[in-house]
C-alpha atoms as a PDB file:
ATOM      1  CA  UNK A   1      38.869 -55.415 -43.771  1.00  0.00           C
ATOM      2  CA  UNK A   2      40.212 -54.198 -47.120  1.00  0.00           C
ATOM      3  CA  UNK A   3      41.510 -55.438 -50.351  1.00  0.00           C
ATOM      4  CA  UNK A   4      44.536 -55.326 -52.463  1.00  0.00           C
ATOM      5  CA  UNK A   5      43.979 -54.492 -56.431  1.00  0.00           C
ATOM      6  CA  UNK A   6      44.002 -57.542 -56.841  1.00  0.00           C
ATOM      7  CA  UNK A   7      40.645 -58.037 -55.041  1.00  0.00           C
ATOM      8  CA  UNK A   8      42.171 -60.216 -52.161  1.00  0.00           C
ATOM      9  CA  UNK A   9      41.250 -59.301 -48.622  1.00  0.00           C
ATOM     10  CA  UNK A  10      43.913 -57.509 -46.584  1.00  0.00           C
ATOM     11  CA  UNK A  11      43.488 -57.066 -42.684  1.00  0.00           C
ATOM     12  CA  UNK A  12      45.433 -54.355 -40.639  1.00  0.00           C
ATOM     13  CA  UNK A  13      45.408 -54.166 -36.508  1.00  0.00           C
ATOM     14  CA  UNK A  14      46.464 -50.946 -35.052  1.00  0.00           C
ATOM     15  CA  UNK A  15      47.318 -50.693 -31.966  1.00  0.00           C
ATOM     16  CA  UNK A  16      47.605 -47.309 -30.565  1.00  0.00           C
ATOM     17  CA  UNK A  17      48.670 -45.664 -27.279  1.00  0.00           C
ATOM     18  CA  UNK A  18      44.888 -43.418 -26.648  1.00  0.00           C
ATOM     19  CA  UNK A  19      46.914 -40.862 -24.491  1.00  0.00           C
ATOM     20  CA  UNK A  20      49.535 -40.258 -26.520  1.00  0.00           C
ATOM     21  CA  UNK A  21      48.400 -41.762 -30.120  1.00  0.00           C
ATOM     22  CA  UNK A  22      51.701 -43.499 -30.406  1.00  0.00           C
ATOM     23  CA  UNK A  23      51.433 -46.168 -32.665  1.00  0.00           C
ATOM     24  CA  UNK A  24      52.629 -49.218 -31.215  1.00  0.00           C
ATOM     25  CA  UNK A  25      51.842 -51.860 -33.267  1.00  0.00           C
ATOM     26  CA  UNK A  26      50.601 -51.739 -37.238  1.00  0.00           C
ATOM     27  CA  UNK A  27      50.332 -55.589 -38.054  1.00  0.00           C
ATOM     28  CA  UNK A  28      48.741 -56.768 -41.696  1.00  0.00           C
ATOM     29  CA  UNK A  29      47.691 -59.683 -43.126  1.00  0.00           C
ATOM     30  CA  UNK A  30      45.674 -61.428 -45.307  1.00  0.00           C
ATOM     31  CA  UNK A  31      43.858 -62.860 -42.398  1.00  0.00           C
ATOM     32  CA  UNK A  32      44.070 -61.923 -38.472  1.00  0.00           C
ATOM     33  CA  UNK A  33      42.836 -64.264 -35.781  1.00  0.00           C
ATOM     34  CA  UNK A  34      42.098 -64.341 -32.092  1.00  0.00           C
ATOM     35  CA  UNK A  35      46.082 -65.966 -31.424  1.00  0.00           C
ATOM     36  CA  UNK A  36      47.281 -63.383 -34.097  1.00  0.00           C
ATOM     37  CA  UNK A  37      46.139 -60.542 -31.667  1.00  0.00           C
ATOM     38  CA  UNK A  38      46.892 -62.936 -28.774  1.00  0.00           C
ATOM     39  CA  UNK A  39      50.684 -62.975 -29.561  1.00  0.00           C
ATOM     40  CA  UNK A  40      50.701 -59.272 -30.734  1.00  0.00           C
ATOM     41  CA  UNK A  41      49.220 -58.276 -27.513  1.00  0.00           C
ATOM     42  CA  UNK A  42      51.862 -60.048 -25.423  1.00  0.00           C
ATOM     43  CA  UNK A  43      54.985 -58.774 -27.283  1.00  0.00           C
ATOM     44  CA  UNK A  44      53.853 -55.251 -26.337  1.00  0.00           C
ATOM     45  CA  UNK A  45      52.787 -55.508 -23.055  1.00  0.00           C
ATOM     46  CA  UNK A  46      56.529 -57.277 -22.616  1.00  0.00           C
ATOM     47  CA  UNK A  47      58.183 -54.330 -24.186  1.00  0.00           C
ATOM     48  CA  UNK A  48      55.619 -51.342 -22.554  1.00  0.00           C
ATOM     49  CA  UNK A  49      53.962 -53.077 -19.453  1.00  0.00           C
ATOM     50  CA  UNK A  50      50.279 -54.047 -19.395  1.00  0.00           C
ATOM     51  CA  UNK A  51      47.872 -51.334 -19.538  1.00  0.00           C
ATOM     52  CA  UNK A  52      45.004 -51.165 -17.090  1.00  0.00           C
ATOM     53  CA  UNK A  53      42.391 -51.168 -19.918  1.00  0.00           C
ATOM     54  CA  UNK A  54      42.051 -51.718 -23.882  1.00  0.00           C
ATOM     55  CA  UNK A  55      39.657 -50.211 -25.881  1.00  0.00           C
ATOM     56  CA  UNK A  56      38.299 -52.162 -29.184  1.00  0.00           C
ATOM     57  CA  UNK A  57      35.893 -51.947 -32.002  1.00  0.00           C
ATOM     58  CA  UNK A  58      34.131 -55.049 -31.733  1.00  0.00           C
ATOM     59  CA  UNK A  59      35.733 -56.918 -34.614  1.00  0.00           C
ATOM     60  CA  UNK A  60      35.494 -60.717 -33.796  1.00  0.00           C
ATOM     61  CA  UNK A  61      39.201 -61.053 -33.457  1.00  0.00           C
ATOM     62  CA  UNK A  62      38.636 -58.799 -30.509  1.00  0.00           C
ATOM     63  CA  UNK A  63      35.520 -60.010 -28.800  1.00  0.00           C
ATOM     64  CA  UNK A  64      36.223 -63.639 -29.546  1.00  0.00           C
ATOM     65  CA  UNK A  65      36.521 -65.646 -26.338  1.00  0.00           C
ATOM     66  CA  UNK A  66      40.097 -66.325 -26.396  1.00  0.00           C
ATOM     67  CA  UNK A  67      40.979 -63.051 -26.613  1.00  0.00           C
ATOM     68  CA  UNK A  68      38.900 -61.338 -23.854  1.00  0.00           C
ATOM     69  CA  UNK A  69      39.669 -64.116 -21.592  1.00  0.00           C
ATOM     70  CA  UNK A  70      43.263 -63.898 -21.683  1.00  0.00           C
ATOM     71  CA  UNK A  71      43.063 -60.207 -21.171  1.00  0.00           C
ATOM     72  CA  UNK A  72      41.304 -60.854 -18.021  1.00  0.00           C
ATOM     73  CA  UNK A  73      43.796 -63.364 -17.006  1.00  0.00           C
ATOM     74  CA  UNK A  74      46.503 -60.626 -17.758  1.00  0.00           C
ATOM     75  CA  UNK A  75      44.561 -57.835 -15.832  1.00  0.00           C
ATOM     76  CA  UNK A  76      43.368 -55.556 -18.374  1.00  0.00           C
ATOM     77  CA  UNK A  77      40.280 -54.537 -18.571  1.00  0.00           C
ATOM     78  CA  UNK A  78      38.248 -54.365 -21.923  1.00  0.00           C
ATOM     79  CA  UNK A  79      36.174 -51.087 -23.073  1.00  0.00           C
ATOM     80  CA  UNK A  80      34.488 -51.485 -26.472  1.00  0.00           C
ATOM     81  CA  UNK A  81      33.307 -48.952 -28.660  1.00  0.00           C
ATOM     82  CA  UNK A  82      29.784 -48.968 -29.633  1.00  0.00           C
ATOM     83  CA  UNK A  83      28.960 -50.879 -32.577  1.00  0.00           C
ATOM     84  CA  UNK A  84      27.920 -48.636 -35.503  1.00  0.00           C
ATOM     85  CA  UNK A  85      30.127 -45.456 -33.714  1.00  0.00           C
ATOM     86  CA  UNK A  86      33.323 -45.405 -35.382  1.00  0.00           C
ATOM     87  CA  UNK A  87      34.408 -41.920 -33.903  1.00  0.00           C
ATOM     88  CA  UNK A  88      34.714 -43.266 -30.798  1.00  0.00           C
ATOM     89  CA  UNK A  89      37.982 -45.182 -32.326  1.00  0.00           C
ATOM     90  CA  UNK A  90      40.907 -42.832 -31.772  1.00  0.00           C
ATOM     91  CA  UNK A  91      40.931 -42.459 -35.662  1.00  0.00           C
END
């Protein structure tokens, strides 16, 4: 999370393509929940096909329950970066 001058928080999801590092998706916010990424999730895999797997940071929009559960239900399977290992993000 980050904030504007202002000093209000400002959230930003990513969403990149790890083989090619297209970026697909660059969603921001003031605040992003579990139905936020739900819905962002779906509109892509609509437009580019669901991907096999999905790797994360463990932010708790991402491991929240919701979330991982309707991935499974969609087929993908999640891969998580460690916690406290940022270079294993794509950037």
């Amino acid at each position: 999370m980050d904030q504007t001058i202002d000093s209000r928080p400002v959230k930003l999801l990513p969403i990149m393509d790890e083989y090619t590092r297209e970026c697909l998706c660059l969603d921001v916010a003031r605040s992003i929940k579990a139905a936020d990424v739900i819905e962002t999730l779906r509109q892509l895999f609509a437009v580019r096909g669901t991907p096999r797997f999905m790797r994360s940071d463990n932010a708790p929009e991402f491991i929240a329950h919701a979330v991982r559960d309707w991935l499974s239900d969609s087929g993908v399977d999640t891969l998580y970066i460690e916690p406290g290992s940022p270079w294993e993000s794509g950037y």
